[in-house]
Protein backbone atom coordinates (compact mmCIF):
# COMPACT_ATOMS: atom_id res chain seq x y z
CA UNK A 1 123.24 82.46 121.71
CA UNK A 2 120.85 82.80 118.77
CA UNK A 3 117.47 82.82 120.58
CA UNK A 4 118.87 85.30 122.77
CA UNK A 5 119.48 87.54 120.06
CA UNK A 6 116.53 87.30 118.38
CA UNK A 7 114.76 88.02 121.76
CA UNK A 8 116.86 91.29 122.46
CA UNK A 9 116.32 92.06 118.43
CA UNK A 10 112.03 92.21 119.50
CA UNK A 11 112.73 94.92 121.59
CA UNK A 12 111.26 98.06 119.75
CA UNK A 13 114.34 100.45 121.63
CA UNK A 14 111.99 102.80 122.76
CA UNK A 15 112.26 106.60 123.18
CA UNK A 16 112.24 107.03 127.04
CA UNK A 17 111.51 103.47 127.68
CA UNK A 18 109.13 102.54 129.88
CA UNK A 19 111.33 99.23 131.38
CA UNK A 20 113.67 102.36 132.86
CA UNK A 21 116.58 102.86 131.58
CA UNK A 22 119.20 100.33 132.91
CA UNK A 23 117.02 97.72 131.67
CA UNK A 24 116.47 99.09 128.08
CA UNK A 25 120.78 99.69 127.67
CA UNK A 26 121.58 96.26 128.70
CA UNK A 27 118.84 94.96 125.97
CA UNK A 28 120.49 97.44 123.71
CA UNK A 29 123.83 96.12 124.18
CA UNK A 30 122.56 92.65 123.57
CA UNK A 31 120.98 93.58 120.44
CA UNK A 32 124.14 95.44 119.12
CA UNK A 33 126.19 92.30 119.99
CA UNK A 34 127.78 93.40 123.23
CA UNK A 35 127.45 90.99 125.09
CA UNK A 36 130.30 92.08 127.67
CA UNK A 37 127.83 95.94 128.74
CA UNK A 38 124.90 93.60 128.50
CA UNK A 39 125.85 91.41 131.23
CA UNK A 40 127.37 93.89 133.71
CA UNK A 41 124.34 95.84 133.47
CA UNK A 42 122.13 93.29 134.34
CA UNK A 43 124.17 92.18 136.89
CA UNK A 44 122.80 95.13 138.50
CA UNK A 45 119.85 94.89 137.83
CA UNK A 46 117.51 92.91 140.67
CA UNK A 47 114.59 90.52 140.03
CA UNK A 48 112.04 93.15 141.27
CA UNK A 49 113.19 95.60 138.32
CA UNK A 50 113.15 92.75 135.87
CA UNK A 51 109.65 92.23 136.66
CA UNK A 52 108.78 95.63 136.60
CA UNK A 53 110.49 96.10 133.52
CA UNK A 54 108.39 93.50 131.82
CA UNK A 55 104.87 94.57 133.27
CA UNK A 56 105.69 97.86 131.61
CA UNK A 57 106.91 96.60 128.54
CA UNK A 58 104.83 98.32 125.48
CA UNK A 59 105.88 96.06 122.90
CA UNK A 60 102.77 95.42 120.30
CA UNK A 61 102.82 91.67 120.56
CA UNK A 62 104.10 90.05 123.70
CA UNK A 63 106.22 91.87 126.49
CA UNK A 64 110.33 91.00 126.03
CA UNK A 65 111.57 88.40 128.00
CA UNK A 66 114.04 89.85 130.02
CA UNK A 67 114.17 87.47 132.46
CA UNK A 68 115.06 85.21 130.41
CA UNK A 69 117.51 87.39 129.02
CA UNK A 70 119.14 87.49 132.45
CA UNK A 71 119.23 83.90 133.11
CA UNK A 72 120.75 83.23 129.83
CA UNK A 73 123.72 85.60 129.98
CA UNK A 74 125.76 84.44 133.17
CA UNK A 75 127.80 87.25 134.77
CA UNK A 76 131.40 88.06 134.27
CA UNK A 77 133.70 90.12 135.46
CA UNK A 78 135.01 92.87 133.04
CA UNK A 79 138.12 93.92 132.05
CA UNK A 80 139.26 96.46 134.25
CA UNK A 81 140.78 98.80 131.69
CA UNK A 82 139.42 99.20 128.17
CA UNK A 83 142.35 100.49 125.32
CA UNK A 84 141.87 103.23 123.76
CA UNK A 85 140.46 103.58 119.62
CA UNK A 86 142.70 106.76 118.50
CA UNK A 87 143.23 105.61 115.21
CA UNK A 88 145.01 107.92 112.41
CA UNK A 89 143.23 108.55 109.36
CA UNK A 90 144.97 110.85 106.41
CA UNK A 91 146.97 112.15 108.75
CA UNK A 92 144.22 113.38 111.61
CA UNK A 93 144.46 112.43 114.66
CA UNK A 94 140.78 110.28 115.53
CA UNK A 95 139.47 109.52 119.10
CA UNK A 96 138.07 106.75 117.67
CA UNK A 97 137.09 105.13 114.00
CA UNK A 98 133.50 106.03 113.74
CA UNK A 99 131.95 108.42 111.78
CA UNK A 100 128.64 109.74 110.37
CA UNK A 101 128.47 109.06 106.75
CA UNK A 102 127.62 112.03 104.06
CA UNK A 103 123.69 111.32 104.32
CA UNK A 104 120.51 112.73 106.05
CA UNK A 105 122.48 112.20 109.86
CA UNK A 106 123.88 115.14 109.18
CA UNK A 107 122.08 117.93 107.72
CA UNK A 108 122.19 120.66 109.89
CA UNK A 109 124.47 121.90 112.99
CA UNK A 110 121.90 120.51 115.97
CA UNK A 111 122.20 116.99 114.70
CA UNK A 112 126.07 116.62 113.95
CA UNK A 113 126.44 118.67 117.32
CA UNK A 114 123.85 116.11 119.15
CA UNK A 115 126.15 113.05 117.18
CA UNK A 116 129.52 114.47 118.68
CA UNK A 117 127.96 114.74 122.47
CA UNK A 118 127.29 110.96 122.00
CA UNK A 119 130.87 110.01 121.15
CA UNK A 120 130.73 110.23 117.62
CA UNK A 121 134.69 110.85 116.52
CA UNK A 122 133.58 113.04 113.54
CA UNK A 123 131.50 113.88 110.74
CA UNK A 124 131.53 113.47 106.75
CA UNK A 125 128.59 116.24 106.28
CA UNK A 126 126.01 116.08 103.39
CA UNK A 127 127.59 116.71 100.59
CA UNK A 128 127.79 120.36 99.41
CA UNK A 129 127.00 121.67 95.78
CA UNK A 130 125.41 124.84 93.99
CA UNK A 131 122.66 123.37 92.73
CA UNK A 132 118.65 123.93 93.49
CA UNK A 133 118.05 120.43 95.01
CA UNK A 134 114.35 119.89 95.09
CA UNK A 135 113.84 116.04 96.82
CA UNK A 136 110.80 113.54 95.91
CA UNK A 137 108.64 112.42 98.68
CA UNK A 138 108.16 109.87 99.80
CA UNK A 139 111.70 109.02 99.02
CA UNK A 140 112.61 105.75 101.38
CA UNK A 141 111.78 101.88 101.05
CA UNK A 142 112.83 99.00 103.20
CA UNK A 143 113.34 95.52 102.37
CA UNK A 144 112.51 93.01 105.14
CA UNK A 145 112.57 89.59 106.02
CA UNK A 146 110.23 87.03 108.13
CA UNK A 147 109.15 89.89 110.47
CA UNK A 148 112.81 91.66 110.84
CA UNK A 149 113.59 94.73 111.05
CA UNK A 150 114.71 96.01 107.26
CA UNK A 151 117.53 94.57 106.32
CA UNK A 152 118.13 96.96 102.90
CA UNK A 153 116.86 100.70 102.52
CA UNK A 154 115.80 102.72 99.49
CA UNK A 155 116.90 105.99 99.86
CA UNK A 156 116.37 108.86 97.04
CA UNK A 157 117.70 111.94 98.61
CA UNK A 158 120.73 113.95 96.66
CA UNK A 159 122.60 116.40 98.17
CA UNK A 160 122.34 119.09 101.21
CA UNK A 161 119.11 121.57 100.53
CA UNK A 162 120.94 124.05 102.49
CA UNK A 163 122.66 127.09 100.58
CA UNK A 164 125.69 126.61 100.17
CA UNK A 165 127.38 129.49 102.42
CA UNK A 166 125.11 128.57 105.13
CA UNK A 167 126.74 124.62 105.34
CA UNK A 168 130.15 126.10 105.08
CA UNK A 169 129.06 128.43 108.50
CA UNK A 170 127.75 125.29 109.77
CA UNK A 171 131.00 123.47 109.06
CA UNK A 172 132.89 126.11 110.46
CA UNK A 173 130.78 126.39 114.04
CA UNK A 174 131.08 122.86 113.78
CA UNK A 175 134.83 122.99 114.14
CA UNK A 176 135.16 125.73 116.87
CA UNK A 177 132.68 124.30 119.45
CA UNK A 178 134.19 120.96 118.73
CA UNK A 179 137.99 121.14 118.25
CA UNK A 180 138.70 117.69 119.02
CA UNK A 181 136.05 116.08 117.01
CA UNK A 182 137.04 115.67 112.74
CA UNK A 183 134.63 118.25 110.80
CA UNK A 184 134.66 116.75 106.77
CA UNK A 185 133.29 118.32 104.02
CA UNK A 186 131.73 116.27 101.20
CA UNK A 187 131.27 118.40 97.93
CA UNK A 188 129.93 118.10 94.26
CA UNK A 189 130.39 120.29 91.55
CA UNK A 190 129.66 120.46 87.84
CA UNK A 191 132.27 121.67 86.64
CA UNK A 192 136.59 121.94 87.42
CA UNK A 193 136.21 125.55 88.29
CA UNK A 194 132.93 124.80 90.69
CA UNK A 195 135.14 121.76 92.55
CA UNK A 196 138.11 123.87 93.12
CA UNK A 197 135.61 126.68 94.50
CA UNK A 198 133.48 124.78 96.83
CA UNK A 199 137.14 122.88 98.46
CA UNK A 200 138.50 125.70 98.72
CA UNK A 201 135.81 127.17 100.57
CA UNK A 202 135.99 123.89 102.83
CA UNK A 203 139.33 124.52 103.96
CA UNK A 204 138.78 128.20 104.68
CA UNK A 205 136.06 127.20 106.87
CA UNK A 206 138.68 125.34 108.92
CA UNK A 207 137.20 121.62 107.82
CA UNK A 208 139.59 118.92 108.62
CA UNK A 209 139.48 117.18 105.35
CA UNK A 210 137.39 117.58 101.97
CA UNK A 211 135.48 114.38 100.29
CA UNK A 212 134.82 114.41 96.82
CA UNK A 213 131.59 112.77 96.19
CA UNK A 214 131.90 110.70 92.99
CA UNK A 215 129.34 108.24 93.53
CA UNK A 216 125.64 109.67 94.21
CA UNK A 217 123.36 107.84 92.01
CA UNK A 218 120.31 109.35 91.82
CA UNK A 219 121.14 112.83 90.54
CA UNK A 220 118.38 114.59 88.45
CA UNK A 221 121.47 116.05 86.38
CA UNK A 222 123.43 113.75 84.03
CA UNK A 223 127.84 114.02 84.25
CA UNK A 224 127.01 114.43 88.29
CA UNK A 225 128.14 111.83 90.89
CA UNK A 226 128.21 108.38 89.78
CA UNK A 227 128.78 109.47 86.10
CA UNK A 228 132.17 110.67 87.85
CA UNK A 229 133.13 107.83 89.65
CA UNK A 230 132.54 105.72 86.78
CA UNK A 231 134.91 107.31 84.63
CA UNK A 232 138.60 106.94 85.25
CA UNK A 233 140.03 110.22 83.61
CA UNK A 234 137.33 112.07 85.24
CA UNK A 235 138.16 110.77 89.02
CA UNK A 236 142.22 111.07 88.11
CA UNK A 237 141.01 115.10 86.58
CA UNK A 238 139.37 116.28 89.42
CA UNK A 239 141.21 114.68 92.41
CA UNK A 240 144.35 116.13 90.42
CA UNK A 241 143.08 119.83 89.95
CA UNK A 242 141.69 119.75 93.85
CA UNK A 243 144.65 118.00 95.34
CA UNK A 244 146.86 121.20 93.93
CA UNK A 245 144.50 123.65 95.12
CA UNK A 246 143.99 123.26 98.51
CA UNK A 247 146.14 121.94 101.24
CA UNK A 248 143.75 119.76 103.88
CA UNK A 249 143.16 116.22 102.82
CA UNK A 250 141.32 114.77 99.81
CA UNK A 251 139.20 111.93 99.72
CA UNK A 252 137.39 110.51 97.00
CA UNK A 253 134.06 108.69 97.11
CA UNK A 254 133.58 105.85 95.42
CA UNK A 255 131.16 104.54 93.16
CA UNK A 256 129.82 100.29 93.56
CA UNK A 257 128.08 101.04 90.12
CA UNK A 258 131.20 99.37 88.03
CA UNK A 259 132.72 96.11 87.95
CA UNK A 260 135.68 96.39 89.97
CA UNK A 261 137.11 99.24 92.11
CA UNK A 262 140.41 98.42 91.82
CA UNK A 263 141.17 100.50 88.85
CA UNK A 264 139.24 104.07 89.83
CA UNK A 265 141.61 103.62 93.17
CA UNK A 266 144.36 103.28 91.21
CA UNK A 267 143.00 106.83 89.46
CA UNK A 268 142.53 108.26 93.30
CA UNK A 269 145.90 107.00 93.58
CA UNK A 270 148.16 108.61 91.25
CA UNK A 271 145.99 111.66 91.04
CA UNK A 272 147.42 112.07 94.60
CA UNK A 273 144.65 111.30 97.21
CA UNK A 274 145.12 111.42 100.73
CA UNK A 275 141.96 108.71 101.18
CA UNK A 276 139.30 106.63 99.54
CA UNK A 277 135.41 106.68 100.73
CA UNK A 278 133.82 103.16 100.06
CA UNK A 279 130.99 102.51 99.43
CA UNK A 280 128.33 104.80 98.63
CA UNK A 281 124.66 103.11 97.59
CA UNK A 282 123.92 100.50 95.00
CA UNK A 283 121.97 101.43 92.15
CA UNK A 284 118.39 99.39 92.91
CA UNK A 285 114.85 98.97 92.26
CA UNK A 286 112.25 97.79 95.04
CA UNK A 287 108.70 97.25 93.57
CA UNK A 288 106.47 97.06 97.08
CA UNK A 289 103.70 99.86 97.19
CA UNK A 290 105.87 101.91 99.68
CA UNK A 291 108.27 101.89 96.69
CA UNK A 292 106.58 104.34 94.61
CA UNK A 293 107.60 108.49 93.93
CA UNK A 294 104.33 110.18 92.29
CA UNK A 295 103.02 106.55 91.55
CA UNK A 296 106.09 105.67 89.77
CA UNK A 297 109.16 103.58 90.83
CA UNK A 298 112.18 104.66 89.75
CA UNK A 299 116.37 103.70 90.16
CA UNK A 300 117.72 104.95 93.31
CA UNK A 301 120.15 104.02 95.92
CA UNK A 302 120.50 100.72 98.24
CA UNK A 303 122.15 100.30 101.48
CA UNK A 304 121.75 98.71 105.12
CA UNK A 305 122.85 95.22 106.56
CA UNK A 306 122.21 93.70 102.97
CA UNK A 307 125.39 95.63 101.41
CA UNK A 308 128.09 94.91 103.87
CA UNK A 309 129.32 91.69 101.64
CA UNK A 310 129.66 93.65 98.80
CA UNK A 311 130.91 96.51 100.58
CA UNK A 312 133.74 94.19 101.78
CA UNK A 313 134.65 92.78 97.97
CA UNK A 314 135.12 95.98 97.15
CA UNK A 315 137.29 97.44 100.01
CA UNK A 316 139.35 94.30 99.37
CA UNK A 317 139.73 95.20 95.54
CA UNK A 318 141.64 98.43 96.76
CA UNK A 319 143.14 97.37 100.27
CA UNK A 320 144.30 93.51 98.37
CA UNK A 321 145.88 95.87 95.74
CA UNK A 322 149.47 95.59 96.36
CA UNK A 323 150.14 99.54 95.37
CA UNK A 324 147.14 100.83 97.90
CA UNK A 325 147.95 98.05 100.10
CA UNK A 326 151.73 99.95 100.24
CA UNK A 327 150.26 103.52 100.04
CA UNK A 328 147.98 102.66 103.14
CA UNK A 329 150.77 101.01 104.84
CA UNK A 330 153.24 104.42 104.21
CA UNK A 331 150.34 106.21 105.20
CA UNK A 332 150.04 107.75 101.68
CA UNK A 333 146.39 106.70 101.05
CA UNK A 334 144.06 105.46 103.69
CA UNK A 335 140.40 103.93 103.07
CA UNK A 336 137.07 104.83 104.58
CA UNK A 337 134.90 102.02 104.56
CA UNK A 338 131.23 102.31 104.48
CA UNK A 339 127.65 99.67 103.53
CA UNK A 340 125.94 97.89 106.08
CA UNK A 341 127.80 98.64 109.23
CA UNK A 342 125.27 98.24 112.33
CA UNK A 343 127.48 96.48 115.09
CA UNK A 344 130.96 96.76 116.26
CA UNK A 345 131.53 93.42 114.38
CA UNK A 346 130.81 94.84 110.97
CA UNK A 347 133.01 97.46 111.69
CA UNK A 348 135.64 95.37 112.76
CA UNK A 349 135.48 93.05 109.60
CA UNK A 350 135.90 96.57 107.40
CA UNK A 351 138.64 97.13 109.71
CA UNK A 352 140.46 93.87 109.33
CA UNK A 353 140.52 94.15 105.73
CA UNK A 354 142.57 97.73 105.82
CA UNK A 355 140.17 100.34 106.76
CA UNK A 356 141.57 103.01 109.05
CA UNK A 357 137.85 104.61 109.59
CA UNK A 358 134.02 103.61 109.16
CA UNK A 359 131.33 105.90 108.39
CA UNK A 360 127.87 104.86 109.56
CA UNK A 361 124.27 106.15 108.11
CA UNK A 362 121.58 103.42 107.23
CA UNK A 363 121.64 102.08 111.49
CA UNK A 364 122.22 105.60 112.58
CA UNK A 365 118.62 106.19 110.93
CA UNK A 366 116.79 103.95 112.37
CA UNK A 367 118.23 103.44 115.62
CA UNK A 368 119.73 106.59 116.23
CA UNK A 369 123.00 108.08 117.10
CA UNK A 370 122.88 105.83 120.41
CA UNK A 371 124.51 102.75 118.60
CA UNK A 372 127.92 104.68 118.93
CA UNK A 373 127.99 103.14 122.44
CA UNK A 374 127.87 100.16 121.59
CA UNK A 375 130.14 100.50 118.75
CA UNK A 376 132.88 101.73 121.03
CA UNK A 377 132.44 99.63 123.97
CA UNK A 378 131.98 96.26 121.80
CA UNK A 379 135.13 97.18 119.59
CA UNK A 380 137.08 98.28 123.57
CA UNK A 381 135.89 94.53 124.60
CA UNK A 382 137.02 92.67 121.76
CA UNK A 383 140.44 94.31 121.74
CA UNK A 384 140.62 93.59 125.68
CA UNK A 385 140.07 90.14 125.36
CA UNK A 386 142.33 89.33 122.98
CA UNK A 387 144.94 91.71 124.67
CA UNK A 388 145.34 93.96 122.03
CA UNK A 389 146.29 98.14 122.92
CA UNK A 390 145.95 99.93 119.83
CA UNK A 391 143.47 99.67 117.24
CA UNK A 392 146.12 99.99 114.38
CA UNK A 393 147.40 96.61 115.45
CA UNK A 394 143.75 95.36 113.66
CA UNK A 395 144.26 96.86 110.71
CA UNK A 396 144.74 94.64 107.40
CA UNK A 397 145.12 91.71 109.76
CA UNK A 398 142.93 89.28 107.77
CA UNK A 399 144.04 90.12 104.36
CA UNK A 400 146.86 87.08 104.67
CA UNK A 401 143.52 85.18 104.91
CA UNK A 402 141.37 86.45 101.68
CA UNK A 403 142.80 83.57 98.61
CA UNK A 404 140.76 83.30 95.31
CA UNK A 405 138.61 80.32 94.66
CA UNK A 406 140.99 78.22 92.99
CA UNK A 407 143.67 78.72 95.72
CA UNK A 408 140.66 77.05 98.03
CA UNK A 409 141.95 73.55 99.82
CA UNK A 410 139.33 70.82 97.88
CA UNK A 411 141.02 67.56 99.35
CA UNK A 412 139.48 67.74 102.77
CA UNK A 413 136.22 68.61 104.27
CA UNK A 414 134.70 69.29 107.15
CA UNK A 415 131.44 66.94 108.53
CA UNK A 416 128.13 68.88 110.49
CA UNK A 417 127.80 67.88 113.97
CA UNK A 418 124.78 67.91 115.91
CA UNK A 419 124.14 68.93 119.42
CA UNK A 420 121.45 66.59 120.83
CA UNK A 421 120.81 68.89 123.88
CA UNK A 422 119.92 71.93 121.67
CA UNK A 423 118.14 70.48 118.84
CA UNK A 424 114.66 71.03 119.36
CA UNK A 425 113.30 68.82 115.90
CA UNK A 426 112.27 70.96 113.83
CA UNK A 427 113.24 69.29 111.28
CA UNK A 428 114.30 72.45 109.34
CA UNK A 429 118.06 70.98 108.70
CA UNK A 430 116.29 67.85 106.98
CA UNK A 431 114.43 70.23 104.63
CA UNK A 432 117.18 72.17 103.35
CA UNK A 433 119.29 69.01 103.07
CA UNK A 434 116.64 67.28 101.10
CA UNK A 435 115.86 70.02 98.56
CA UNK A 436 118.40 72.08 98.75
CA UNK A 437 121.37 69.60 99.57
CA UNK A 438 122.36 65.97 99.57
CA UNK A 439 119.77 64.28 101.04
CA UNK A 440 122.17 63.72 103.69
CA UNK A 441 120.10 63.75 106.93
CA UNK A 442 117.30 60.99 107.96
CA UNK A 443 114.47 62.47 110.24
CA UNK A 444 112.67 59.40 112.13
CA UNK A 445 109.91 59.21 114.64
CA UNK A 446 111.71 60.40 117.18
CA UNK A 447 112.18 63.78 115.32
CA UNK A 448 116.04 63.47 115.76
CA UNK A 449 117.95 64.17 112.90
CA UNK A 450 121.10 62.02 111.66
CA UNK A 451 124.08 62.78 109.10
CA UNK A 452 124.31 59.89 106.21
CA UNK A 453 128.10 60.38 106.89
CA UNK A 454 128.10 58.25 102.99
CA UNK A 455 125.96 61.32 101.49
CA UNK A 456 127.16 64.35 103.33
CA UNK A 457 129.65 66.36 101.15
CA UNK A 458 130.10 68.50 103.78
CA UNK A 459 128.27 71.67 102.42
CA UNK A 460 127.09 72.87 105.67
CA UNK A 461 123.62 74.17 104.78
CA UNK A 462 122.00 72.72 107.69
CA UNK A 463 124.13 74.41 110.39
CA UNK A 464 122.92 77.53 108.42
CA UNK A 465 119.36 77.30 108.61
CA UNK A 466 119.53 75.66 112.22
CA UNK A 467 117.52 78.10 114.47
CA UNK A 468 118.60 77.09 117.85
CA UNK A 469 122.49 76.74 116.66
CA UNK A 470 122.30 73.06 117.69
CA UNK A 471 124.98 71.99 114.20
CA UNK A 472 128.56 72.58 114.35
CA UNK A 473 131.47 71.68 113.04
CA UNK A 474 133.13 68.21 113.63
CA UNK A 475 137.58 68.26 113.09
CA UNK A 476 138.65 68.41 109.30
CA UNK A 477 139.54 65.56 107.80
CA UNK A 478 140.83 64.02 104.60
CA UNK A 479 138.53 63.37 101.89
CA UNK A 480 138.19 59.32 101.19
């Protein structure tokens, strides 16, 4: 499956898409990993359209192969009916897990309105304060690789440039045209009083929940955002003082900037929070051109695809926790996860390891909200196939399957196996193996390469860098 999607990853999504419009979802779905909308669409789709769809293709290098794409994806039926993804997080009632995440995807009432039409289940909006915010330009960077699309993003806004009254209106026309969707407030204040005031303002605007945004770290203002989050007494102070003072949920957003999260939890915790936000950005520099503010390059924060790992270590440092593992179970404190989430995979994993909800930003930027679509459908399919009818059945499932290093089984291993009909001979698994490995593979004449079964340790870096997928796994076995 991997050349098929890095053939469905060329396509540039266009606006309005010239291939029409059947043709450019079912190459969506195959580039957002769902596989099962991908082929019933083009099972619908006859040879005539294909190769109309590919004479009109604008892409700047070579037209997408979507008849190939076709061919390679052989039709199945789908499940007749899909389960639903109501999920319940601190206490609301979700029509599904997804949210936007407290960023520019939500700065105004036309684009959260735009997000809910698309089946977005709701919205933590960009976060609230007092202060003047005046933003840098340019303020983003990417970070690619080998011709992909970015795979981290530089991002230096702050908060919402709005006045503050006008968000809360927003908030609150938010929530009346939209009853059924979940309206969140994110805040920041500089002082106890200023918190208090701004939540309080939240809930009288009818907002579902309020999020406390700890973890911002590129505020022009020092003892603002991550300054909070990195300081225990501050988190349990103000999650205290705001828990008492208003009555909708509170939910803290944490801070990657420290060395483990397990202890500010703990602080969200006992200060009485209904919910825990996860990650917000990672403090960063990127030194390319596009990198510079005023000819300067500065901290600011990191997110996209190249997060998620990290994202995960730290949602397992609260949900592996056996006091927030309890307090999610009892319902008492639930856990957002956020960093990296693009598919309905990624949201899945966040899911597996205890997250009730995901918030979304970095794809929802440069793909648009569209991705929802597949989010829901590929999450539906997954669920369907392995004949599972609520979501909440998913949560925390793999955290019997996280261990420590040292709890790791070292007295077997498992050997590479390679597929003769898919290897192509490259030669890229011998290259890795020599430098980078055990010199464990021999590459002849015939450009076929073998395991030195005597050599191979069983590391598995040449299934890794295999482009065609042609190395798996043989059975485990004992070590000799």
């Amino acid at each position: 499956m991997m050349h098929i999607n890095e053939e469905a990853a060329r396509c540039l999504l266009c606006e309005n898409a010239p291939c029409g419009e059947k043709v450019a979802r079912a190459i969506r779905a195959l580039r957002f990993d769902n596989l099962w909308t991908a082929r019933e669409l083009f099972a619908q789709i006859n040879d005539a359209e294909i190769a109309a769809a590919e004479a009109s293709c604008i892409h700047y290098d070579k037209p997408i192969r979507i008849s190939e794409l076709k061919k390679a994806i052989s039709y199945q039926p789908s499940v007749v009916s899909l389960p639903s993804l109501e999920l319940n997080f601190c206490d609301m009632v979700c029509e599904n897990p997804f949210f936007l995440a407290s960023s520019a995807v939500c700065t105004n009432y036309d684009m959260v309105a735009r997000a809910f039409e698309a089946g977005w289940a709701g919205v933590f909006y960009k976060t609230i304060c007092k202060q003047d915010i005046r933003e840098v330009s340019p303020r983003f960077d990417a970070v690619r690789k080998e011709g992909t699309p970015f795979v981290g993003f530089r991002n230096m806004e702050q908060l919402s440039e709005n006045p503050y009254k006008v968000d809360f209106e927003i908030l609150h026309r938010l929530k009346v045209n939209y009853p059924t969707k979940r309206v969140i407030a994110s805040i920041m204040g500089q002082s106890e009083e200023e918190w208090i005031e701004l939540a309080k303002m939240a809930e009288e605007a009818g907002c579902d929940a309020v999020e406390l945004n700890f973890s911002c770290p590129q505020m022009k203002l020092s003892g603002l955002g991550s300054d909070i989050g990195q300081s225990n007494e501050l988190i349990l102070c103000y999650t205290s003082c705001i828990k008492e003072a208003v009555s909708i949920p509170v939910i803290p957003k944490m801070t990657p900037n420290i060395m483990s999260m397990r202890t500010p939890a703990l602080a969200c915790y006992y200060a009485g929070a209904h919910g825990i936000s996860a990650i917000n950005t990672i403090k960063s520099i990127t030194m390319s051109h596009d990198a510079e503010v005023s000819e300067k390059k500065t901290v600011s924060g990191y997110s996209g695809k190249a997060v998620k790992p990290i994202a995960l270590r730290m949602v397992y440092e609260m949900t592996g926790d056996p006091v927030i593992r309890k307090a999610g179970v009892e319902k008492h404190m639930d856990i957002s996860g956020i960093g990296g989430i693009e598919t309905w995979r990624d949201a899945l994993e966040f899911i597996q390891l205890g997250c009730r909800n995901v918030q979304v930003c970095t794809a929802v930027m440069q793909y648009g909200y569209r991705i929802i679509d597949d989010l829901k459908l590929g999450l539906q399919h997954y669920m369907a196939e392995r004949g599972i009818t609520e979501l909440k059945k998913l949560v925390g499932e793999e955290l019997k399957n996280i261990v420590m290093p040292s709890d790791l089984d070292r007295e077997t291993m498992v050997f590479p196996k390679i597929d003769r009909e898919k290897c192509i001979g490259c030669g890229r698994c011998y290259i890795s193996c020599m430098d980078g490995g055990h010199q464990a593979i021999s590459f002849d004449a015939d450009r076929k390469p073998r395991i030195i079964g005597t050599k191979c340790v069983g590391c598995h870096l040449c299934r890794l860098v295999c482009p065609t997928g042609a190395i798996g796994q043989a059975k485990r076995m004992a070590k000799k």
